[in-house]
PDB file of N, CA and C in Angstrom:
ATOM      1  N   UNK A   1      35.789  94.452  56.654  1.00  0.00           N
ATOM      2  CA  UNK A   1      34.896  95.290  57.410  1.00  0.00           C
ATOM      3  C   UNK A   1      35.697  96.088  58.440  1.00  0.00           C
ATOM      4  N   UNK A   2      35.044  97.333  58.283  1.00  0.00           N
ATOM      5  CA  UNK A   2      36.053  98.260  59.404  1.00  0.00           C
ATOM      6  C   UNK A   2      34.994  98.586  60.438  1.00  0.00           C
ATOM      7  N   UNK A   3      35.548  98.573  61.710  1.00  0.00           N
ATOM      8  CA  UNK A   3      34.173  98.935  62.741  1.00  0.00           C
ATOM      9  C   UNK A   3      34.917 100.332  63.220  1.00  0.00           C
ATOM     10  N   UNK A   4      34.678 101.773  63.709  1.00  0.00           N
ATOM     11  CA  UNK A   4      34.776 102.554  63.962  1.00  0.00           C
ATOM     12  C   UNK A   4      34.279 102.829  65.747  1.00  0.00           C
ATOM     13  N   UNK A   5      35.208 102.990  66.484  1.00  0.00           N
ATOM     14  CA  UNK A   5      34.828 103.344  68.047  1.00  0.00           C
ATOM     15  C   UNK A   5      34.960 104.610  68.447  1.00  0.00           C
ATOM     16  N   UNK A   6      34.047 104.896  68.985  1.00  0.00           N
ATOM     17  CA  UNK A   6      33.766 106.837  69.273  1.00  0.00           C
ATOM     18  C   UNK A   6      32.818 106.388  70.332  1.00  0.00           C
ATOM     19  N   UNK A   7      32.548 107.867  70.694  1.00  0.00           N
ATOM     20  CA  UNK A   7      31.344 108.166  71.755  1.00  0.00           C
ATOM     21  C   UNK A   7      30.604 109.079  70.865  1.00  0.00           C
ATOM     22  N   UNK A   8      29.307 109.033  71.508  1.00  0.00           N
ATOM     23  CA  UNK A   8      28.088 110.227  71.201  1.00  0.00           C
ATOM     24  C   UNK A   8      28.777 111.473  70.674  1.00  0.00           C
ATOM     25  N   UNK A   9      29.600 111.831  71.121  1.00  0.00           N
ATOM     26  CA  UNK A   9      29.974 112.991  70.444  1.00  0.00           C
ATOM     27  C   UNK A   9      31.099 113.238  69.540  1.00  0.00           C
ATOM     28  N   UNK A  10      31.778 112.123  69.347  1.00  0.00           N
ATOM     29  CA  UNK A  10      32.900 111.692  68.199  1.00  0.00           C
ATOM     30  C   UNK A  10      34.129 112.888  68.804  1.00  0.00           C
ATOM     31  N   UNK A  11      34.225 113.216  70.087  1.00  0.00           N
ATOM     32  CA  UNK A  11      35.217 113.803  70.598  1.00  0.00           C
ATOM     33  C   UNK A  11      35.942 112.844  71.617  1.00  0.00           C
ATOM     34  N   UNK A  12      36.885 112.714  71.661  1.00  0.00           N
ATOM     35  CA  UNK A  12      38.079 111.855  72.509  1.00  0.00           C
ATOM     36  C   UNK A  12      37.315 110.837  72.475  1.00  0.00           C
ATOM     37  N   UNK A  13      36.773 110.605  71.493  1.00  0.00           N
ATOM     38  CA  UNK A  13      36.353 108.945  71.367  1.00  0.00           C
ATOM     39  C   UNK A  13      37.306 107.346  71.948  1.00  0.00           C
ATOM     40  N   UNK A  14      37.818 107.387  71.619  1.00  0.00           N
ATOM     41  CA  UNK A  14      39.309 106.965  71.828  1.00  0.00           C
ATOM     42  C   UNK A  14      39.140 106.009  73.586  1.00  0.00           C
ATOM     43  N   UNK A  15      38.730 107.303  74.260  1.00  0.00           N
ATOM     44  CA  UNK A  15      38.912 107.070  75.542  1.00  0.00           C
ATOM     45  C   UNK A  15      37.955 106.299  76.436  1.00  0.00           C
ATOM     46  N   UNK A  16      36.951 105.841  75.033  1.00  0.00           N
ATOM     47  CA  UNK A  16      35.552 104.564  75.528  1.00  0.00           C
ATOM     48  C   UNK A  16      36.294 103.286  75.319  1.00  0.00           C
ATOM     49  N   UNK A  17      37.479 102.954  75.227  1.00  0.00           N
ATOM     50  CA  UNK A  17      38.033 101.656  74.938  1.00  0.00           C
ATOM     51  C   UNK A  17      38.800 102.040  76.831  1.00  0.00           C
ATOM     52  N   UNK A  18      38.849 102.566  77.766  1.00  0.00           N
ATOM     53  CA  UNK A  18      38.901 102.761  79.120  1.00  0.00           C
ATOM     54  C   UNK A  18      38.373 103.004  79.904  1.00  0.00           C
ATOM     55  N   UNK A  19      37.182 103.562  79.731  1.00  0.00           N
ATOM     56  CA  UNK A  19      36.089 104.011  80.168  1.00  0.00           C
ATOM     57  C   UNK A  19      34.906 102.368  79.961  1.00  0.00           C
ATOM     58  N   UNK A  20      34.731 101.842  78.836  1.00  0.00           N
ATOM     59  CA  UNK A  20      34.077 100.786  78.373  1.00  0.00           C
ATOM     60  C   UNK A  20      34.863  99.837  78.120  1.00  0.00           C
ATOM     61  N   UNK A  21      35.474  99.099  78.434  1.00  0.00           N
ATOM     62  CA  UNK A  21      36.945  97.935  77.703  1.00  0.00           C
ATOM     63  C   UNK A  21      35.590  97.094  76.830  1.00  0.00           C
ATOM     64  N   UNK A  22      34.378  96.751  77.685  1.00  0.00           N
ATOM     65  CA  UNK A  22      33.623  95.588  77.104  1.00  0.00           C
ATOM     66  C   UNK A  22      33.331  95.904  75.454  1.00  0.00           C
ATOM     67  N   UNK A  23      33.436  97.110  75.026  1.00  0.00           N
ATOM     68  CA  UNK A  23      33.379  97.365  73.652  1.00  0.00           C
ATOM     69  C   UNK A  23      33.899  96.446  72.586  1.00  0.00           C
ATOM     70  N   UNK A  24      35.477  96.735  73.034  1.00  0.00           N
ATOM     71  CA  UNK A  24      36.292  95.394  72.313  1.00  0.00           C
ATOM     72  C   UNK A  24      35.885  93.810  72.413  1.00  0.00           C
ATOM     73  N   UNK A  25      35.338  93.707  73.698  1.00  0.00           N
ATOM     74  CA  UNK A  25      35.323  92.026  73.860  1.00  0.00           C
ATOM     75  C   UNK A  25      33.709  91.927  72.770  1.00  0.00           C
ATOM     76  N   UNK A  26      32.558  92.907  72.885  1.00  0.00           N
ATOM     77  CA  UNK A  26      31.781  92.462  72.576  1.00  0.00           C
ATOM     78  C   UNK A  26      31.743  92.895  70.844  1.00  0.00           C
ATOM     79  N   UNK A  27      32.481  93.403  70.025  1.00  0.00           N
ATOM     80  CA  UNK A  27      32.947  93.669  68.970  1.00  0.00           C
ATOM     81  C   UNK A  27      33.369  92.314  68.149  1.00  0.00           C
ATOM     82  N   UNK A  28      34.219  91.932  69.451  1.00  0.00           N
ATOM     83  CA  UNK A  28      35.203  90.764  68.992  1.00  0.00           C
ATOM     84  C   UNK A  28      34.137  89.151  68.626  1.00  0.00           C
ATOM     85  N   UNK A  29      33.296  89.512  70.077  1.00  0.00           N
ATOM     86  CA  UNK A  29      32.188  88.045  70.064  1.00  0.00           C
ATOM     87  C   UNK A  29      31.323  88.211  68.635  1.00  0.00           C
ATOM     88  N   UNK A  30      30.577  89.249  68.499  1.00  0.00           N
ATOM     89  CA  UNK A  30      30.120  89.529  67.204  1.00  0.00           C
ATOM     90  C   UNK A  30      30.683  88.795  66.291  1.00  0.00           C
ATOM     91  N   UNK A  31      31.819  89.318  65.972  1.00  0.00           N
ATOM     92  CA  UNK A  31      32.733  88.471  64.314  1.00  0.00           C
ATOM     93  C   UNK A  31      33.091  87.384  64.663  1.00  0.00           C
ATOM     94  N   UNK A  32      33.104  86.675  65.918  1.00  0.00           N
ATOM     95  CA  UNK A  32      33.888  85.468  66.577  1.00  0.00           C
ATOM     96  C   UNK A  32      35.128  85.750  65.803  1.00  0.00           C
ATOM     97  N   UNK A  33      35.830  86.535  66.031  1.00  0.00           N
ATOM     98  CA  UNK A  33      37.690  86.744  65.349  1.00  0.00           C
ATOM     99  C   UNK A  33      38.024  87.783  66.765  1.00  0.00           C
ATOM    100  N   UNK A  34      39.439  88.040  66.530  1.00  0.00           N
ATOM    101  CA  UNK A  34      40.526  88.959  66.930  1.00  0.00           C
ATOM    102  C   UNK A  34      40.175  90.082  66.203  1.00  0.00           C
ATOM    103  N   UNK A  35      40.602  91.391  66.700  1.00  0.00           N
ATOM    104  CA  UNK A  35      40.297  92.706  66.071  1.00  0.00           C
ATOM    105  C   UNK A  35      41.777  93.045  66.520  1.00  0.00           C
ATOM    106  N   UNK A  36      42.404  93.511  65.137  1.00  0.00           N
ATOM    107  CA  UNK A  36      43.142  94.794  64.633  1.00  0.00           C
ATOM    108  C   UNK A  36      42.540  95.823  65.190  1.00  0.00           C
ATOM    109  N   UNK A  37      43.750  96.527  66.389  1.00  0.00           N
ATOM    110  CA  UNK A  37      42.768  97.751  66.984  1.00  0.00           C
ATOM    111  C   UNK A  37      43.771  98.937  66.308  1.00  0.00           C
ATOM    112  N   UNK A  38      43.236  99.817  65.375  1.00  0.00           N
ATOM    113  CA  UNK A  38      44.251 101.084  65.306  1.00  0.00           C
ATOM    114  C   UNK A  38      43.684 102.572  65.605  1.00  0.00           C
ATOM    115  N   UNK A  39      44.881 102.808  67.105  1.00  0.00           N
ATOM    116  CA  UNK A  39      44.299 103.796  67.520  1.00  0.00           C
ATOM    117  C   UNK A  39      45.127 105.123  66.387  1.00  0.00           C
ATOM    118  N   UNK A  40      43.631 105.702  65.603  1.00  0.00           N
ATOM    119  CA  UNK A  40      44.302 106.859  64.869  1.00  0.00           C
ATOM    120  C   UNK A  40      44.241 108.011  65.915  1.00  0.00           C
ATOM    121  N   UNK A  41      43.238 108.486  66.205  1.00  0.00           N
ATOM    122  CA  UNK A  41      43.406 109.582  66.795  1.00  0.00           C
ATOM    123  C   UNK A  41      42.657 109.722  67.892  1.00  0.00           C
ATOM    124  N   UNK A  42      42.241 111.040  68.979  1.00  0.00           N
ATOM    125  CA  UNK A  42      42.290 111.120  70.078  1.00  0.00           C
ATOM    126  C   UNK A  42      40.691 110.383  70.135  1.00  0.00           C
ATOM    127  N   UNK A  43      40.238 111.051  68.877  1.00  0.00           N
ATOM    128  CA  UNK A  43      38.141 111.020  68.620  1.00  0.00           C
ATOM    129  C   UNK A  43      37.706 109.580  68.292  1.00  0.00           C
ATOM    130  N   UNK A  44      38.511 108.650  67.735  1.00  0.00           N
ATOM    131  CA  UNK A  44      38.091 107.850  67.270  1.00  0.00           C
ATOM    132  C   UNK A  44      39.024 106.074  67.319  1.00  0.00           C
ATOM    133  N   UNK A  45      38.650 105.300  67.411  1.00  0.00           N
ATOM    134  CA  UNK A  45      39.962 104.098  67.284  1.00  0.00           C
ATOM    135  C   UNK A  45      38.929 102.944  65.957  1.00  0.00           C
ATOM    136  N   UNK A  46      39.829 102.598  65.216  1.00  0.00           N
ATOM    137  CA  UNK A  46      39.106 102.071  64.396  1.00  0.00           C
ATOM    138  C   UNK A  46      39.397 100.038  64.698  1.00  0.00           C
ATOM    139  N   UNK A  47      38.699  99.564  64.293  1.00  0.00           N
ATOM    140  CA  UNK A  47      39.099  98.154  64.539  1.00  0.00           C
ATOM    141  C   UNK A  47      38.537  96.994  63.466  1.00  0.00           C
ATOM    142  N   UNK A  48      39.512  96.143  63.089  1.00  0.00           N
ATOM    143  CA  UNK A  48      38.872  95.250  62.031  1.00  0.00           C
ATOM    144  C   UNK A  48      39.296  93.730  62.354  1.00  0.00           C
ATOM    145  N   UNK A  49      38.303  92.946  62.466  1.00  0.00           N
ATOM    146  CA  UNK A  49      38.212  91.803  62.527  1.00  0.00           C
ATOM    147  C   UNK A  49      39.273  90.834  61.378  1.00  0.00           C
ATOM    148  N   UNK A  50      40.125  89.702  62.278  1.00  0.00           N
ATOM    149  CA  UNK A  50      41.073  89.482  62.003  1.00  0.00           C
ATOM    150  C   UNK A  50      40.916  87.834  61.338  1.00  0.00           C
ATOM    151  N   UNK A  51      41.374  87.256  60.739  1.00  0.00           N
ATOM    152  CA  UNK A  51      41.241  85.603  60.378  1.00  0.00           C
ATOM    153  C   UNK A  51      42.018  84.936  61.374  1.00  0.00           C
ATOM    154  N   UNK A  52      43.397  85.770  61.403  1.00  0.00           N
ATOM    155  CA  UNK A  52      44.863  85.156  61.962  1.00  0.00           C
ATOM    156  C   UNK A  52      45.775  86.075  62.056  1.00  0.00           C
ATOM    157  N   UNK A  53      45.944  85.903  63.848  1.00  0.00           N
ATOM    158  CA  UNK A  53      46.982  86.738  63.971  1.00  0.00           C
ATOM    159  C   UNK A  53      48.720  87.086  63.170  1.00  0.00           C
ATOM    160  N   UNK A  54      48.722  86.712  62.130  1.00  0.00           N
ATOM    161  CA  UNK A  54      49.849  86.677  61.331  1.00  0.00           C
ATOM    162  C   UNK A  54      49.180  88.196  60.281  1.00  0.00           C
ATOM    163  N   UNK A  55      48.379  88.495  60.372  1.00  0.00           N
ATOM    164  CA  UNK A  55      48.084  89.367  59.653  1.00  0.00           C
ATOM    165  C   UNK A  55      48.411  90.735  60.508  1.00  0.00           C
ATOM    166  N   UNK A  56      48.535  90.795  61.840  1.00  0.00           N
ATOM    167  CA  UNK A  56      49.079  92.122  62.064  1.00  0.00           C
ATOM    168  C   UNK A  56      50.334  92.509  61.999  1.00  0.00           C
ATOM    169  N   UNK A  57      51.328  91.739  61.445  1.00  0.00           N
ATOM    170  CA  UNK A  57      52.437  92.224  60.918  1.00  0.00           C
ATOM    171  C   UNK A  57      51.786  93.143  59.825  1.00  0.00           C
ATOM    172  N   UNK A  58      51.491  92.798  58.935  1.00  0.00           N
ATOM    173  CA  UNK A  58      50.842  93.100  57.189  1.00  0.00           C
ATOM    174  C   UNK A  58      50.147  94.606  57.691  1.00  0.00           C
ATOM    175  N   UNK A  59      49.434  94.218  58.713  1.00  0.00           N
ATOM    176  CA  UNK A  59      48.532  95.801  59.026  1.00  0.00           C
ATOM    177  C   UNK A  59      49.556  96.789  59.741  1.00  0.00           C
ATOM    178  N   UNK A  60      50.344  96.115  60.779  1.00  0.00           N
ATOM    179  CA  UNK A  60      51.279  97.344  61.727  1.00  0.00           C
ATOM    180  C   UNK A  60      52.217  97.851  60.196  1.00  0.00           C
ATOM    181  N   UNK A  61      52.439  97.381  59.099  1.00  0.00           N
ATOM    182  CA  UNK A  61      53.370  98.208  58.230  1.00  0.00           C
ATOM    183  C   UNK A  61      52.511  98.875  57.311  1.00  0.00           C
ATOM    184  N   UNK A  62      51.035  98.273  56.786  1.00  0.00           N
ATOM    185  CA  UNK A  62      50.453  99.709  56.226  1.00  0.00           C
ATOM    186  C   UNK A  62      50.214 100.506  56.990  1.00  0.00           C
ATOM    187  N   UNK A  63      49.674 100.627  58.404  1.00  0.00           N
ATOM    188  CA  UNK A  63      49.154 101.835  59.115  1.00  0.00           C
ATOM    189  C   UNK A  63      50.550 102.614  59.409  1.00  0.00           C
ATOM    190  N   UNK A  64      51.944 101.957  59.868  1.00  0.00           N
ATOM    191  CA  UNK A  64      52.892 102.861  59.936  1.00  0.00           C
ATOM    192  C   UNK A  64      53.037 103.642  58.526  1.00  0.00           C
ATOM    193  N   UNK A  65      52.736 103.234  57.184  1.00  0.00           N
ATOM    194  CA  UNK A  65      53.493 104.068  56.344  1.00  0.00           C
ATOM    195  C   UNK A  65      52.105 104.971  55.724  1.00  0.00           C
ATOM    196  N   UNK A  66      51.035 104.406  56.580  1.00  0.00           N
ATOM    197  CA  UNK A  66      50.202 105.629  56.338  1.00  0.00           C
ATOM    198  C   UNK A  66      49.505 106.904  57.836  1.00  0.00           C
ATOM    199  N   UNK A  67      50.268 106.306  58.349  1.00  0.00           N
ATOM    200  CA  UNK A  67      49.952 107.758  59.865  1.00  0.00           C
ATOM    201  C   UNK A  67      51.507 108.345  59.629  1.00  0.00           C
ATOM    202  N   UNK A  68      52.906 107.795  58.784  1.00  0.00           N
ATOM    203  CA  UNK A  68      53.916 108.966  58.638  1.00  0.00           C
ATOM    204  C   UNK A  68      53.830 110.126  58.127  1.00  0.00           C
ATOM    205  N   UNK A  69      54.121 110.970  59.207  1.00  0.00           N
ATOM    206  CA  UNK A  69      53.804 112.310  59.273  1.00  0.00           C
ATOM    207  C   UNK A  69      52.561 113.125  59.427  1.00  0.00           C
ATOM    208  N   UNK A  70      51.238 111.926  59.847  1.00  0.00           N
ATOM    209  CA  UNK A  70      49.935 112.856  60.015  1.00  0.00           C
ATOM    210  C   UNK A  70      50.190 112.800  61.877  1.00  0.00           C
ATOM    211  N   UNK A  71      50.000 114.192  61.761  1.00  0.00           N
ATOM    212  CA  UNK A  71      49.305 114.836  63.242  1.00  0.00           C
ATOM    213  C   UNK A  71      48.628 114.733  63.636  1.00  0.00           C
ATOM    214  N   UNK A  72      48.943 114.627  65.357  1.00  0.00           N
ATOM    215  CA  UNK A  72      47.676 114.072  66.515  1.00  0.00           C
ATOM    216  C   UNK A  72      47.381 112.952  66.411  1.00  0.00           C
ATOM    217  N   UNK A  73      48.423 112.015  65.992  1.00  0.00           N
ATOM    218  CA  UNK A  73      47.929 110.132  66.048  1.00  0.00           C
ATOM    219  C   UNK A  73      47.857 109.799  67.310  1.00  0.00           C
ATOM    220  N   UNK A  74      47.141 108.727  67.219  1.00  0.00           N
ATOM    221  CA  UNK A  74      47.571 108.595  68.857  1.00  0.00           C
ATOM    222  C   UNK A  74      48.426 107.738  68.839  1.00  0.00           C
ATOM    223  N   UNK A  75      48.728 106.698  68.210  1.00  0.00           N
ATOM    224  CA  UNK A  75      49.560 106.165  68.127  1.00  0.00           C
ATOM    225  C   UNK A  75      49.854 105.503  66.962  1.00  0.00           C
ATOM    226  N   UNK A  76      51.246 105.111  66.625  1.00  0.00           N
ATOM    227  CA  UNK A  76      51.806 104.444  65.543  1.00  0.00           C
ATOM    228  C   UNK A  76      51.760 102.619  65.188  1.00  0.00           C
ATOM    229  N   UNK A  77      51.198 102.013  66.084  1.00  0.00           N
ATOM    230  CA  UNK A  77      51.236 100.800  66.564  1.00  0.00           C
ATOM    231  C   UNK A  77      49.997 100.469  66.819  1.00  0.00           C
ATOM    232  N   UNK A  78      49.869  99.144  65.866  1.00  0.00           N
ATOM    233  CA  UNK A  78      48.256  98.158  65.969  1.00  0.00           C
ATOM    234  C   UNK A  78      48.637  97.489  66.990  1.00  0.00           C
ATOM    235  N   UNK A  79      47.325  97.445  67.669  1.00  0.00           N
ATOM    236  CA  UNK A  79      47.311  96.750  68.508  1.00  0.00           C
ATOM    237  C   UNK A  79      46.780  95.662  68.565  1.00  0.00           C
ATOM    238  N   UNK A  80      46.721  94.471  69.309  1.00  0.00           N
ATOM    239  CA  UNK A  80      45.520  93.086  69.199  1.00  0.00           C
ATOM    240  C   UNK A  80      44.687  92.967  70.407  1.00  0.00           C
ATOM    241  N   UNK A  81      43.539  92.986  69.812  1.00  0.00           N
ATOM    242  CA  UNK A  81      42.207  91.749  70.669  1.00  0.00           C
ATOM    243  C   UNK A  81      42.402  90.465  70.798  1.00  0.00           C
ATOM    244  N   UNK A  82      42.465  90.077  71.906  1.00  0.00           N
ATOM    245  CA  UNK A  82      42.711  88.394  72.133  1.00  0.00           C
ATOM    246  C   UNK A  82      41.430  88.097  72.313  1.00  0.00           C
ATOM    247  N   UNK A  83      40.516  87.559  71.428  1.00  0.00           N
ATOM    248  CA  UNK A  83      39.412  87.189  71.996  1.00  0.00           C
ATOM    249  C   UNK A  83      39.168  86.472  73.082  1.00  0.00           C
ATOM    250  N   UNK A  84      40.197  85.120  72.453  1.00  0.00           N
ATOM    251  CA  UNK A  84      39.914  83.975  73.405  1.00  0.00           C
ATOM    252  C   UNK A  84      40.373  83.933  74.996  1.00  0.00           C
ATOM    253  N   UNK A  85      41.298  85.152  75.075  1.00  0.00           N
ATOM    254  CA  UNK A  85      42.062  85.990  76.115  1.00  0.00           C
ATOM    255  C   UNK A  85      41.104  86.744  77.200  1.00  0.00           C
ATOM    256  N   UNK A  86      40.799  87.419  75.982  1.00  0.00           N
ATOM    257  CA  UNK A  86      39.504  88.583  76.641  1.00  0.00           C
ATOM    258  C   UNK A  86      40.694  89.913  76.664  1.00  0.00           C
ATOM    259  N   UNK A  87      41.736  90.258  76.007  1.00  0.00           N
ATOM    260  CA  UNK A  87      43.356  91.026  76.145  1.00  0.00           C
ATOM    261  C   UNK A  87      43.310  91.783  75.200  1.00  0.00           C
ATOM    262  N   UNK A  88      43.757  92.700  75.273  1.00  0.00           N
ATOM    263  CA  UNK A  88      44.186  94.012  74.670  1.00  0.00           C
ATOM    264  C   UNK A  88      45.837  93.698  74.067  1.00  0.00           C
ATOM    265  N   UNK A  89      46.741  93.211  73.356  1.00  0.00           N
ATOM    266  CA  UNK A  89      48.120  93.590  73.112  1.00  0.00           C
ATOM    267  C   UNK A  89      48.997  94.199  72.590  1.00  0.00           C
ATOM    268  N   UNK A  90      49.833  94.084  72.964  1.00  0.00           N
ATOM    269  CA  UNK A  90      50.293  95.520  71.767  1.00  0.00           C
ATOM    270  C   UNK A  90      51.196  94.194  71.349  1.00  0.00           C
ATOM    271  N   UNK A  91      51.810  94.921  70.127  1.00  0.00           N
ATOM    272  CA  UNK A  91      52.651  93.670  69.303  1.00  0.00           C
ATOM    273  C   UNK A  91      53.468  92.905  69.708  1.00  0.00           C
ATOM    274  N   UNK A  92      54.100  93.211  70.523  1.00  0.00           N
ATOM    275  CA  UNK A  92      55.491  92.634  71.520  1.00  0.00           C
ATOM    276  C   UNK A  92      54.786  91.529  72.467  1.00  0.00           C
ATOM    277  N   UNK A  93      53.456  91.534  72.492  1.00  0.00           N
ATOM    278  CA  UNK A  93      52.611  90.885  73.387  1.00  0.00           C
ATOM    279  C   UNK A  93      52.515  91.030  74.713  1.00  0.00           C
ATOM    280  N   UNK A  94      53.092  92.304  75.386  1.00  0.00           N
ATOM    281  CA  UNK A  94      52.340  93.092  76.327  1.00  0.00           C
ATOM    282  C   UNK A  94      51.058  93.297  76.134  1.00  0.00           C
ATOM    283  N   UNK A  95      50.597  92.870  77.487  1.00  0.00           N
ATOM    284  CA  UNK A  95      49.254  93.490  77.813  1.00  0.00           C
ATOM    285  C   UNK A  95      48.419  94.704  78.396  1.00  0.00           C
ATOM    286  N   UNK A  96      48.042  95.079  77.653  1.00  0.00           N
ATOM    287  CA  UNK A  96      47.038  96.241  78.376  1.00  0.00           C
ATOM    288  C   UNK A  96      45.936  96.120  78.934  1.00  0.00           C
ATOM    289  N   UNK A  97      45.983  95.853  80.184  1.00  0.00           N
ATOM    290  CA  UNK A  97      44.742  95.655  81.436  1.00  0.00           C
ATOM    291  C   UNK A  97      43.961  97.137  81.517  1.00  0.00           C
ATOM    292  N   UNK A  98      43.261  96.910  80.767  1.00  0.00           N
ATOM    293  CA  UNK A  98      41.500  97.727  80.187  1.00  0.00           C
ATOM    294  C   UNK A  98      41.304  97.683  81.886  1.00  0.00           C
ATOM    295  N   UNK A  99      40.874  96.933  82.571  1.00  0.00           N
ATOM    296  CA  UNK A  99      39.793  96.559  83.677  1.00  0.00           C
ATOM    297  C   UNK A  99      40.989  97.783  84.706  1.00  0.00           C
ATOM    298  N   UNK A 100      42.442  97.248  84.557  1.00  0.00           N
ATOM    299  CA  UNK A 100      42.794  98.278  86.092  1.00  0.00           C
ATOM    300  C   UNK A 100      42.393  99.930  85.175  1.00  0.00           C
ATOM    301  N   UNK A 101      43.096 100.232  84.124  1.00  0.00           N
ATOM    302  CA  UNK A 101      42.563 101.747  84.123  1.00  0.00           C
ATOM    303  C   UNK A 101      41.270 101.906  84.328  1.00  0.00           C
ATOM    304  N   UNK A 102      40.743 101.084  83.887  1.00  0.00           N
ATOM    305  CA  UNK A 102      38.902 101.697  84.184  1.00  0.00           C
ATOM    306  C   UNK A 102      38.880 101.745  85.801  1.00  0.00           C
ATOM    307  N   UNK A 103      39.235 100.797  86.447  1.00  0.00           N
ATOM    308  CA  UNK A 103      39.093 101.163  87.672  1.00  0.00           C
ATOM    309  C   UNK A 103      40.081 102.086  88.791  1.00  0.00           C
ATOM    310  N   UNK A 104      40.840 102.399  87.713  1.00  0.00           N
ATOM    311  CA  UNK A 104      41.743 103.434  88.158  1.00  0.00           C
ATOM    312  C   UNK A 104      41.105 104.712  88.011  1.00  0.00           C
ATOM    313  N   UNK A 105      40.139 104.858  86.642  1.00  0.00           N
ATOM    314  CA  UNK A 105      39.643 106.298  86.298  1.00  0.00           C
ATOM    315  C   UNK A 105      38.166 106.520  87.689  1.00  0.00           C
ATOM    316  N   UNK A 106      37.676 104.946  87.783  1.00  0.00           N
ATOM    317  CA  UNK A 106      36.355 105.164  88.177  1.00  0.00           C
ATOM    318  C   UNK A 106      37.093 105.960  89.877  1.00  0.00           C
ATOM    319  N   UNK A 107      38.041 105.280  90.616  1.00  0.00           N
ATOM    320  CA  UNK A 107      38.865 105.844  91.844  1.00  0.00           C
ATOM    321  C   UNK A 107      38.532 107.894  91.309  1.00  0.00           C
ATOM    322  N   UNK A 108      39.489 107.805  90.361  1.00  0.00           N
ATOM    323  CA  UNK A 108      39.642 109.587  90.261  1.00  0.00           C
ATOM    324  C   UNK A 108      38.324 109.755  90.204  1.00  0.00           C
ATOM    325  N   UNK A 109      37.411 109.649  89.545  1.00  0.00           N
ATOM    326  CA  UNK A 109      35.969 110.151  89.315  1.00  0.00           C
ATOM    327  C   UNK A 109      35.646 110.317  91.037  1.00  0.00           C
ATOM    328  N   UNK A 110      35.592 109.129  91.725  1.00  0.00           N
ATOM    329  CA  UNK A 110      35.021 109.306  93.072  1.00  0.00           C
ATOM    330  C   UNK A 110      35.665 110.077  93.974  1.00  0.00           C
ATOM    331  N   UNK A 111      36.776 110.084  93.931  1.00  0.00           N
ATOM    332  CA  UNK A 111      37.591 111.017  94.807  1.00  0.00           C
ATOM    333  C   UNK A 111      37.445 112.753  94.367  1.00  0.00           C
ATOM    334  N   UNK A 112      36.979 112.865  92.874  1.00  0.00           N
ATOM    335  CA  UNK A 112      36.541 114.053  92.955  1.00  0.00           C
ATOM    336  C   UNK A 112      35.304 114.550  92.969  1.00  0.00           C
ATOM    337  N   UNK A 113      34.489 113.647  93.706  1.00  0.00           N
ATOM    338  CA  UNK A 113      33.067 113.970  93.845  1.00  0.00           C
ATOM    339  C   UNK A 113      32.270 113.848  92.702  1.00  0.00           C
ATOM    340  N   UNK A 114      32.124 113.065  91.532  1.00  0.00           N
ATOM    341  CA  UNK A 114      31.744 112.432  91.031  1.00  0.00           C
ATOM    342  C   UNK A 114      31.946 113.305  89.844  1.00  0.00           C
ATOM    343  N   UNK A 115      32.407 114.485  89.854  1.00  0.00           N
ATOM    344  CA  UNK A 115      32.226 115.569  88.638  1.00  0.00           C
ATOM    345  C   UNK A 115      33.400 114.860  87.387  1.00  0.00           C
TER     346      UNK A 115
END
C-alpha cells in the first residue's frame, strides 16, 4: 500500500510533513508499522508502511535508481518513521525534529503578521 501526502491543492505538498508533522505519526498509528517516507517532489511525498526496518535498504536502492536523472526531486534518500519514536530519520539515523521547524515556521508566520 502506498499512501500519498499533499495538501488541498497538490502544490508544494511536500511542505504539510512541516507545517503538520502529526500526518506521519498518525499515518504510522493507522498501519501500526514504520513508513518508508519518499520525498519525490516539491507537491507531493509518498509513504509506505514498513514490516521491518531492514527493508529500507531494498527501497533507498530502488527509489535511487528510479529518481536518476528525473527533475525537481526533492530528494534522493528514503527516509524513516519511527513509530515507536514518534522520529522522522534519514538513513544514517539522524533525526529530523518535525516539531522545531514547525515551530520555527509558526515564529516567521507571526513575526510577519500572520500573512
Amino acid at each position: 500500500q502506498v499512501y500519498v501526502l499533499t495538501n488541498s491543492q497538490n502544490c508544494c505538498g511536500a511542505a504539510a510533513l512541516f507545517y503538520q508533522p502529526e500526518l506521519l505519526q498518525n499515518l504510522a498509528d493507522y498501519n501500526s508499522k514504520d513508513l518508508a517516507v519518499f520525498p519525490a517532489n516539491l507537491n507531493c511525498v509518498y509513504c509506505v508502511p514498513m514490516a521491518n526496518v531492514e527493508q529500507l535498504k531494498e527501497y533507498q536502492e530502488m527509489y535511487a535508481k528510479a529518481v536518476q536523472g528525473v527533475e525537481h526531486i526533492l530528494s534522493e534518500n528514503v527516509l524513516h518513521y519511527d513509530l515507536a519514536n514518534k522520529q522522522l530519520k534519514q538513513l544514517d539515523g539522524s533525526v529530523i525534529d518535525l516539531e522545531q521547524i514547525q515551530s520555527v515556521n509558526r515564529r516567521r508566520v507571526h513575526s510577519a503578521g500572520g500573512r
